[in-house]
Every structure is written in structure tokens, then in C-alpha cells.
N, C-alpha and C. Protein backbone atom coordinates (compact mmCIF):
# COMPACT_ATOMS: atom_id res chain seq x y z
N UNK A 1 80.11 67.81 -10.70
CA UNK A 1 79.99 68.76 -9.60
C UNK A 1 79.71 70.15 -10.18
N UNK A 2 78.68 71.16 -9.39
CA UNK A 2 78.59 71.89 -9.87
C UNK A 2 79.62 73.14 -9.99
N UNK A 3 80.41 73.62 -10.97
CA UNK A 3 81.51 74.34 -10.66
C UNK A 3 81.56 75.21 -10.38
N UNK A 4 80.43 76.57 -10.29
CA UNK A 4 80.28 77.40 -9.41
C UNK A 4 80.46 77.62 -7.99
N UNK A 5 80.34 76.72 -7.31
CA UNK A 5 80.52 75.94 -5.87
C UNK A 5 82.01 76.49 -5.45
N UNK A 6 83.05 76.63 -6.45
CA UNK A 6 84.46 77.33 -5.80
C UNK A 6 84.54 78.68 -5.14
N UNK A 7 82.89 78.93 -5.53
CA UNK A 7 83.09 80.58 -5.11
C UNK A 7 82.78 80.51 -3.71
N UNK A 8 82.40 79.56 -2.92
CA UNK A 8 82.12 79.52 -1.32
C UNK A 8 83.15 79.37 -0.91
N UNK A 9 84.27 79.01 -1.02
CA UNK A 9 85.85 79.14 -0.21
C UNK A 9 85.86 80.36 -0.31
N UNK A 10 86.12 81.28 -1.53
CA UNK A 10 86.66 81.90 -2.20
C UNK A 10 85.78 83.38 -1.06
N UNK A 11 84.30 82.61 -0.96
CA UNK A 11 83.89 84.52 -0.08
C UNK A 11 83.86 83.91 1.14
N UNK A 12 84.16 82.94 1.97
CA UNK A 12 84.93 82.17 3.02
C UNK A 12 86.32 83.35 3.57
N UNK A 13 87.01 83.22 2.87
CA UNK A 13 88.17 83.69 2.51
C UNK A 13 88.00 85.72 2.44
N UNK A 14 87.03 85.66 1.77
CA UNK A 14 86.72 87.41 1.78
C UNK A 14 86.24 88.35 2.96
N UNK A 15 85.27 86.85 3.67
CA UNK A 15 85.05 86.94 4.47
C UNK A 15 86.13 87.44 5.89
N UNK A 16 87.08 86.38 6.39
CA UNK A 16 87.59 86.45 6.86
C UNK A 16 88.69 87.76 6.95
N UNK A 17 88.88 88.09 5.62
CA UNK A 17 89.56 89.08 5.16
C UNK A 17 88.71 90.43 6.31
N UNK A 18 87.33 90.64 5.63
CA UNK A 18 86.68 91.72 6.11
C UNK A 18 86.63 91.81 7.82
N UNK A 19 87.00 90.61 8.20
CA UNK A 19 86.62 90.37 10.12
C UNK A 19 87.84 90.74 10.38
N UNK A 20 89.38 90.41 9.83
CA UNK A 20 90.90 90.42 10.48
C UNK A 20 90.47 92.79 9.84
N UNK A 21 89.58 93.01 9.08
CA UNK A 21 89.65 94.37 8.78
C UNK A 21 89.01 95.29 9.83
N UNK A 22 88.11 94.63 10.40
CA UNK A 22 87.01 95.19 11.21
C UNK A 22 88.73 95.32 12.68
N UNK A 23 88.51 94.23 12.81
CA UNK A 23 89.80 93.93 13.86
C UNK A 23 90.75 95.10 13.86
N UNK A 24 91.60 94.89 13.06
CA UNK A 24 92.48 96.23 12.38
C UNK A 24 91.86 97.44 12.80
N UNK A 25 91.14 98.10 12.52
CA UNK A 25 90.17 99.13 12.53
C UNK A 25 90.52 99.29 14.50
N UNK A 26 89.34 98.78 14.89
CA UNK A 26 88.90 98.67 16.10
C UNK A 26 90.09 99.18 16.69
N UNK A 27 91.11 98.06 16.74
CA UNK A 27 92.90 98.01 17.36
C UNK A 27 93.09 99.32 17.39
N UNK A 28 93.14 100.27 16.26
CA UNK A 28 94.07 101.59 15.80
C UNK A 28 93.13 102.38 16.01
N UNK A 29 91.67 102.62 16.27
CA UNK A 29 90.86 103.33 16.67
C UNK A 29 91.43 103.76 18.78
N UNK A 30 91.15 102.52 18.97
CA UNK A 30 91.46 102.44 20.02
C UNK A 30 92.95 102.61 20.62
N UNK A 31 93.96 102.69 19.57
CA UNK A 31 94.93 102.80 19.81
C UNK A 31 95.03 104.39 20.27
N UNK A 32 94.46 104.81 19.52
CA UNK A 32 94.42 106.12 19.14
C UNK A 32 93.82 107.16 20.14
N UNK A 33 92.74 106.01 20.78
CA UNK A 33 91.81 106.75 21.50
C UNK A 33 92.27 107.06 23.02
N UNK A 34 92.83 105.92 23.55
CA UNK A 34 93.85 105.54 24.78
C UNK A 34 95.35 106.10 24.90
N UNK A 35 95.65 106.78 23.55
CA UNK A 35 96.81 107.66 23.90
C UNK A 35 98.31 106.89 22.96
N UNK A 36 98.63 105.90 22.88
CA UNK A 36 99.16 104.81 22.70
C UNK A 36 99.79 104.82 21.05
N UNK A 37 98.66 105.56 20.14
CA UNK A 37 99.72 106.31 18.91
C UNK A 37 99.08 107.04 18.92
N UNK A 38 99.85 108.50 17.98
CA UNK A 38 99.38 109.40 18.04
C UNK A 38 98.85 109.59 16.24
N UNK A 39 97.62 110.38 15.88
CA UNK A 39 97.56 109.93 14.82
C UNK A 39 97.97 110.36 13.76
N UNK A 40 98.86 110.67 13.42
CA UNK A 40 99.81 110.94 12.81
C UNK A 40 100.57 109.87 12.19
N UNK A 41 100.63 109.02 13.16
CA UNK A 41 101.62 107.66 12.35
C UNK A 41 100.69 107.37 11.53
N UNK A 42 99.49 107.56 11.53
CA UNK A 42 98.73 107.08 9.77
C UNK A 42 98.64 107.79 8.91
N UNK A 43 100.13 108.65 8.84
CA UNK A 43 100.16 109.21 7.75
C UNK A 43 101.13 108.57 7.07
N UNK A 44 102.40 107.60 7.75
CA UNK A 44 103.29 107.63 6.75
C UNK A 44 103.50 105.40 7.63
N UNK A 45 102.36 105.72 8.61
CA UNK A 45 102.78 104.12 9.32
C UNK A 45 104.22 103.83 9.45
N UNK A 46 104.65 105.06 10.59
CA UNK A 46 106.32 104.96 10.76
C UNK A 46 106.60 103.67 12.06
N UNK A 47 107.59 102.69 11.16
CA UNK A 47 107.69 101.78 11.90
C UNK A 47 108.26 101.73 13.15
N UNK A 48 109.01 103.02 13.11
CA UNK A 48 110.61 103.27 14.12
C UNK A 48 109.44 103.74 15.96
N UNK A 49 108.28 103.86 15.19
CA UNK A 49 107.26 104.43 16.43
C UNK A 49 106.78 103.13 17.00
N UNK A 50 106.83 103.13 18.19
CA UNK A 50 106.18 101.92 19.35
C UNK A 50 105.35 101.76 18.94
N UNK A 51 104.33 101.12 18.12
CA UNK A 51 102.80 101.08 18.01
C UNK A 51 102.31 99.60 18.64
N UNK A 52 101.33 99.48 19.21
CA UNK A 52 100.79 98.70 20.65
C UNK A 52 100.74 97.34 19.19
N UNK A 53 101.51 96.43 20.40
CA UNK A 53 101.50 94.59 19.78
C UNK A 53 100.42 94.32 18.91
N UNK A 54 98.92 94.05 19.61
CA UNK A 54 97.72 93.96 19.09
C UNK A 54 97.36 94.32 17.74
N UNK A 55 98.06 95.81 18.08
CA UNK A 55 97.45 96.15 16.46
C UNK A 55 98.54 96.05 15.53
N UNK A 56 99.43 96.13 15.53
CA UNK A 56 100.77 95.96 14.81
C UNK A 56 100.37 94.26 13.86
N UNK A 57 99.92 93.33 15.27
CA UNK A 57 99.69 92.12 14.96
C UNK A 57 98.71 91.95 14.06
N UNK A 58 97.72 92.71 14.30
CA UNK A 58 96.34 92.99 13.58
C UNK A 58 96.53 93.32 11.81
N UNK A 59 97.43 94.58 12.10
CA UNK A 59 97.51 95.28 10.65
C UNK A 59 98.37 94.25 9.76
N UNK A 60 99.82 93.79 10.60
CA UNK A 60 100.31 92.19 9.56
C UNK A 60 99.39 91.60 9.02
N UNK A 61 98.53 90.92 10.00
CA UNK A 61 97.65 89.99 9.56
C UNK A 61 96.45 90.76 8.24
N UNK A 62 96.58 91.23 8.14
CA UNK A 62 95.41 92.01 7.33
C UNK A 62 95.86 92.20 6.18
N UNK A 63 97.45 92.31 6.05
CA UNK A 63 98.50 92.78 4.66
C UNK A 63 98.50 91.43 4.06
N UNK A 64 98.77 90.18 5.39
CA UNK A 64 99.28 88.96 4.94
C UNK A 64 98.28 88.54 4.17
N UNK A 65 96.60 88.87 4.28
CA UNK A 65 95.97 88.28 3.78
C UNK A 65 95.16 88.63 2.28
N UNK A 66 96.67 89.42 1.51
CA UNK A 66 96.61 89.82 0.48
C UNK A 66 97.93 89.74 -0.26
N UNK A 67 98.44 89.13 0.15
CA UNK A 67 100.31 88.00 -0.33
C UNK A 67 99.28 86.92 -0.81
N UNK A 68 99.82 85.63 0.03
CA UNK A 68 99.41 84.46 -0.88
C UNK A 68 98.32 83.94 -1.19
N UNK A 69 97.03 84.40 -0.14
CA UNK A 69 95.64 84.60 -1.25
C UNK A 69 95.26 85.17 -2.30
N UNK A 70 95.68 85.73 -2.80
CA UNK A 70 95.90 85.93 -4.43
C UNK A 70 96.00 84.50 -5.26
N UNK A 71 97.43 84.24 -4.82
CA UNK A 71 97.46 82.51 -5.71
C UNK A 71 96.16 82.00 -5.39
N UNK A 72 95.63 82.03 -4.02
CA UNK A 72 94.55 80.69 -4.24
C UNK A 72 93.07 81.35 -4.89
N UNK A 73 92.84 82.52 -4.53
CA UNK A 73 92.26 83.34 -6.06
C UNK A 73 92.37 82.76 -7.16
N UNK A 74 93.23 83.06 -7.86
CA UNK A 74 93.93 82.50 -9.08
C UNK A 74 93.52 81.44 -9.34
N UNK A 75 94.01 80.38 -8.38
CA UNK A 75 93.71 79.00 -8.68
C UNK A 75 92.35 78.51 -8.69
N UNK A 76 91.49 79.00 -7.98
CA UNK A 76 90.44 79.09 -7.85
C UNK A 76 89.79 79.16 -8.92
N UNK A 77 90.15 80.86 -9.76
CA UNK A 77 89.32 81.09 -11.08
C UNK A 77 89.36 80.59 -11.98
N UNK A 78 91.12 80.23 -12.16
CA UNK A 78 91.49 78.93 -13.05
C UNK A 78 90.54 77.77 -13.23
N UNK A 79 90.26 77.08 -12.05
CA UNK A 79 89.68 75.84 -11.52
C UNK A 79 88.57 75.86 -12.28
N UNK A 80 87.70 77.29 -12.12
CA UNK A 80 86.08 77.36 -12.70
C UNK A 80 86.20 77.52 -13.86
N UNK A 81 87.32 78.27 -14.83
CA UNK A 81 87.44 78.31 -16.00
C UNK A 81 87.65 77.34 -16.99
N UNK A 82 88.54 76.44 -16.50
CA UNK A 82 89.00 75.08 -17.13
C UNK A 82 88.11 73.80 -16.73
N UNK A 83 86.99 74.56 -15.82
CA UNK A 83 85.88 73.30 -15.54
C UNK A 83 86.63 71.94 -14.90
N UNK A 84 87.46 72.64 -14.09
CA UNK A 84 88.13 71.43 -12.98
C UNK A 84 87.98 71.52 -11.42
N UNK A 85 86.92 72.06 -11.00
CA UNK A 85 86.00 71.93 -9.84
C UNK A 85 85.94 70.31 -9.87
N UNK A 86 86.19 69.55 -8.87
CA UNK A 86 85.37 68.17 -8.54
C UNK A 86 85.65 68.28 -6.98
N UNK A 87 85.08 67.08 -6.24
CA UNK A 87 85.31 66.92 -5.03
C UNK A 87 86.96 67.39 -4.40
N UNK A 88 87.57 67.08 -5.31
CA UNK A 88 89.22 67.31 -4.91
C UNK A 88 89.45 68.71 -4.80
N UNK A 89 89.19 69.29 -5.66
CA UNK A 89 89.68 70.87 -5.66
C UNK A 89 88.39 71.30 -4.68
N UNK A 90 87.60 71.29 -4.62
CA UNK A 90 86.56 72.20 -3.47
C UNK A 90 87.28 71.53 -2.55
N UNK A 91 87.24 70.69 -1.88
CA UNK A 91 87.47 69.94 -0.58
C UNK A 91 88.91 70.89 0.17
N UNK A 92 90.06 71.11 -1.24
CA UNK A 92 91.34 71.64 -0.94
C UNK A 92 91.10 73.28 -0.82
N UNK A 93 89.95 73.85 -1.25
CA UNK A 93 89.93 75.20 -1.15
C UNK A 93 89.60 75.30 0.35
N UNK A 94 88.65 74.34 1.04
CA UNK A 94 87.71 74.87 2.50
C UNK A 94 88.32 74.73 3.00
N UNK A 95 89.49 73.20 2.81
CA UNK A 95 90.86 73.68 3.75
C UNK A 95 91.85 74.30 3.88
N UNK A 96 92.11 75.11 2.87
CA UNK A 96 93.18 76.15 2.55
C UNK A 96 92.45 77.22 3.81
N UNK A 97 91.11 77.25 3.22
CA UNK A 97 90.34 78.66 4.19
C UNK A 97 90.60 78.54 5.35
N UNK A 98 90.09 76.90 5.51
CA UNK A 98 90.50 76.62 7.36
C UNK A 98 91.68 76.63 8.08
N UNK A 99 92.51 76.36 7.24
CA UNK A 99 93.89 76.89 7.61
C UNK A 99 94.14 78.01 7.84
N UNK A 100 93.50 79.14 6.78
CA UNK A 100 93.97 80.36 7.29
C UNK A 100 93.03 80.86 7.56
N UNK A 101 92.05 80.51 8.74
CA UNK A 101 91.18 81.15 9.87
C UNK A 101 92.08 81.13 11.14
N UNK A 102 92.80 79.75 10.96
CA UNK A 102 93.02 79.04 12.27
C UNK A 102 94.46 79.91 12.20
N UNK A 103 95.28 80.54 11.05
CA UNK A 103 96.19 81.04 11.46
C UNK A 103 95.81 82.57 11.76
N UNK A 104 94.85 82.94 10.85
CA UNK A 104 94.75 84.70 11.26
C UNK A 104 93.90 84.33 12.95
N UNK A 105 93.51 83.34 13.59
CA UNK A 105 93.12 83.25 15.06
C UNK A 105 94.71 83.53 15.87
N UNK A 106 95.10 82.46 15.53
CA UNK A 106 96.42 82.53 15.82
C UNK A 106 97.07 83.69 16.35
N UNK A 107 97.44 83.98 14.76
CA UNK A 107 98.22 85.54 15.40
C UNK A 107 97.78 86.69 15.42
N UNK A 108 96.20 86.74 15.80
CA UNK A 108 95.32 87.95 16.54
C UNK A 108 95.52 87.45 17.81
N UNK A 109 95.55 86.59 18.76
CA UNK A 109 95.30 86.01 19.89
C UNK A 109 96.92 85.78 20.67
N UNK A 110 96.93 84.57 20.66
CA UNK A 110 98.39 83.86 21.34
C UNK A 110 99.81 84.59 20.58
N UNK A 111 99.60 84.47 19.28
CA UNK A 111 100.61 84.69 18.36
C UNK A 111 101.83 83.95 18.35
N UNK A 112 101.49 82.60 19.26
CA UNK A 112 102.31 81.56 19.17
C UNK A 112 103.35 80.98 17.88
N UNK A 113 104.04 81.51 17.01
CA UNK A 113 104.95 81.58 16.29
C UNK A 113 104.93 80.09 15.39
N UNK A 114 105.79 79.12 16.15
CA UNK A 114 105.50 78.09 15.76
C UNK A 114 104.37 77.60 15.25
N UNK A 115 102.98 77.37 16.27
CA UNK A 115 102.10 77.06 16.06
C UNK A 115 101.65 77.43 15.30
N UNK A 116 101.73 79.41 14.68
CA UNK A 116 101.28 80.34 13.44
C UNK A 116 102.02 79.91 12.05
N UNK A 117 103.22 79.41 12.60
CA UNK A 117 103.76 79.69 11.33
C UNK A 117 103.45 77.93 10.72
N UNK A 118 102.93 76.80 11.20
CA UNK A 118 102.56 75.77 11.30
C UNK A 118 101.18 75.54 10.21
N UNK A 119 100.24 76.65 10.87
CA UNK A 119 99.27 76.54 10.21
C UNK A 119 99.41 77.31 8.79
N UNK A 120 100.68 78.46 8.89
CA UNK A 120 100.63 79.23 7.03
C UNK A 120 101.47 77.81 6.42
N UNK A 121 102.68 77.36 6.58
CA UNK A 121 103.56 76.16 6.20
C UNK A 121 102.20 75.48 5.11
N UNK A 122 101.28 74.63 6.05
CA UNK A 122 100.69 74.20 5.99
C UNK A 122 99.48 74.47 5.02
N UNK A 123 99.17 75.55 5.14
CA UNK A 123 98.10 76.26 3.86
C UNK A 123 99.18 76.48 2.28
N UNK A 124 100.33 77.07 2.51
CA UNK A 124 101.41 77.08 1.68
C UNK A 124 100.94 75.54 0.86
N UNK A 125 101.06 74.27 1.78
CA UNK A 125 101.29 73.22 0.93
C UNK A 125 100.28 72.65 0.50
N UNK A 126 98.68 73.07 0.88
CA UNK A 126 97.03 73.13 0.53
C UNK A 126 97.54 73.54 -1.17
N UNK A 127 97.79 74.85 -0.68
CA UNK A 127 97.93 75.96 -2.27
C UNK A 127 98.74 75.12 -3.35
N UNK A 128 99.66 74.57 -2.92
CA UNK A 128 100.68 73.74 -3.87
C UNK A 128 100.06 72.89 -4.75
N UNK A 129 99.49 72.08 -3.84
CA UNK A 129 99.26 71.07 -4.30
C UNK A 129 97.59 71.42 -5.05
N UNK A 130 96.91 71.93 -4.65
CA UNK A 130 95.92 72.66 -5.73
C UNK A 130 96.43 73.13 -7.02
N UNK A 131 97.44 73.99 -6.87
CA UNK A 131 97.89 74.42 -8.07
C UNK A 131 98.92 73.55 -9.02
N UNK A 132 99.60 72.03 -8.42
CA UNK A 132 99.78 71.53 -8.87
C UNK A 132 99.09 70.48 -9.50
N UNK A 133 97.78 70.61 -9.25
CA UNK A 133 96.73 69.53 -9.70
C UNK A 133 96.83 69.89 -10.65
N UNK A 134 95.89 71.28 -10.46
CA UNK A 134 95.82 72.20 -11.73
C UNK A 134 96.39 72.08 -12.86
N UNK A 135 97.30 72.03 -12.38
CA UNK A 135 98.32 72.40 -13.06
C UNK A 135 98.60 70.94 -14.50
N UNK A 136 98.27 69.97 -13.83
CA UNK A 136 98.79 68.62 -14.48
C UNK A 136 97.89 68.33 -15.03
N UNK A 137 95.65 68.68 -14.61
CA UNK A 137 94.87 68.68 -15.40
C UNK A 137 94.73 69.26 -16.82
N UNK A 138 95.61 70.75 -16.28
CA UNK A 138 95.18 71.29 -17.76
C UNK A 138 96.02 70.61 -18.75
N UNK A 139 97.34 70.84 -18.36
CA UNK A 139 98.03 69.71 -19.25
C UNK A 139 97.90 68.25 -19.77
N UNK A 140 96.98 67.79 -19.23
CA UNK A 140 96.49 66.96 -20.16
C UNK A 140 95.61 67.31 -21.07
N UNK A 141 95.39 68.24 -20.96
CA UNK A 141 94.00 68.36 -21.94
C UNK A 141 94.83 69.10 -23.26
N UNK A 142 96.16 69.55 -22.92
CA UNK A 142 96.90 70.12 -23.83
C UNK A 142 97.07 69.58 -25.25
């Protein structure tokens, strides 16, 4: 397989990053514009201030998606470095991504809790088990 190929999750993933940013943006523009914060809270993003659900929800989601995408970064570059790209590891990256489309939908939208926290659980155990592949390939080669 060709091992370059990890990098399509990987701007999948950057992708999504830049749309939950655009989002963000928009939210606090408009927050701003409608009266709703004043702008000032983007000086110090004081939590103790009401700031409107949407974007509150928005800006989480935008932080979150620079916590545990990192690891699958990582694992990722790992993957191309140690030339352990095959069907298994790509297949586990597009669903890691799809997982966390379906959760940053999630909690921009419904913010259904369960159901959100269902789909990170769930990418959590994508990542695991990638990095535990990983993990057991290189060691053999040890």
C-alpha cells in the first residue's frame, strides 16, 4: 500500500478542524454583533460571563479538536515512518475522522450528550487500538 495515503485522514481531520473554526468565528462575530457578549470577554474569555450556548459549544468543540487529535497525528506520522500504512491502519484513520465529524456535528447541533459523548468514547477506542497496533508492529521489528 502506498504509505503516503495516511495523509488523507490526517487533512480530513484538518479539514474539519478549519470548518468547527469558521463556525467558532461566525458564532462570536455574531455574538458580538446582536449584543449578547460584549467584546471585551475576548480579552481574557471570562467564563463567569453568560456567553450564548452555540458559541460556547462552538469554541469547546474547536479546543477539543486539539486534545486527542494530536495522538492520532502522532500515530499517524509514526505509521508513515515505520512504513506500517496497510489496509488496517488507513481504514482505522477514516474512521477515527468519521467519528469525529459525527461528534463535532453532534455537539454544534443537538449536543445530545450521550449520543456526543458515544461517538468521542468511541473514536477514543479507534485511537487505541491504532496505537496499539502500532505499537506491537514496531515491536516486532525490535
Amino acid at each position: 500500500m502506498n504509505q503516503n495515503l495516511i495523509f488523507f485522514p490526517c487533512l480530513g481531520l484538518m479539514i474539519l478542524t478549519a470548518l468547527v473554526l469558521v463556525r467558532m468565528f461566525l458564532m462570536r462575530v455574531s455574538a458580538v454583533k446582536n449584543g449578547s457578549v460584549d467584546i471585551r470577554f475576548f480579552k481574557t474569555y471570562d467564563l463567569q460571563t453568560n456567553a450564548p450556548i452555540l458559541m460556547t459549544q462552538a469554541s469547546r468543540n474547536f479546543t477539543n479538536l486539539f486534545e486527542v487529535p494530536t495522538l492520532f497525528y502522532m500515530v499517524c506520522a509514526f505509521a508513515l515512518i515505520t512504513k506500517n500504512v496497510d489496509g488496517v491502519m488507513y481504514g482505522a484513520a477514516w474512521l477515527y475522522v468519521g467519528l469525529r465529524c459525527v461528534h463535532s456535528f453532534v455537539h454544534l447541533t443537538s449536543n445530545k450528550i450521550i449520543v456526543r459523548m458515544s461517538f468521542y468514547a468511541t473514536s477514543w477506542g479507534v485511537l487505541l487500538l491504532m496505537g496499539l497496533l502500532l505499537g506491537y508492529r514496531i515491536f516486532q521489528t525490535v
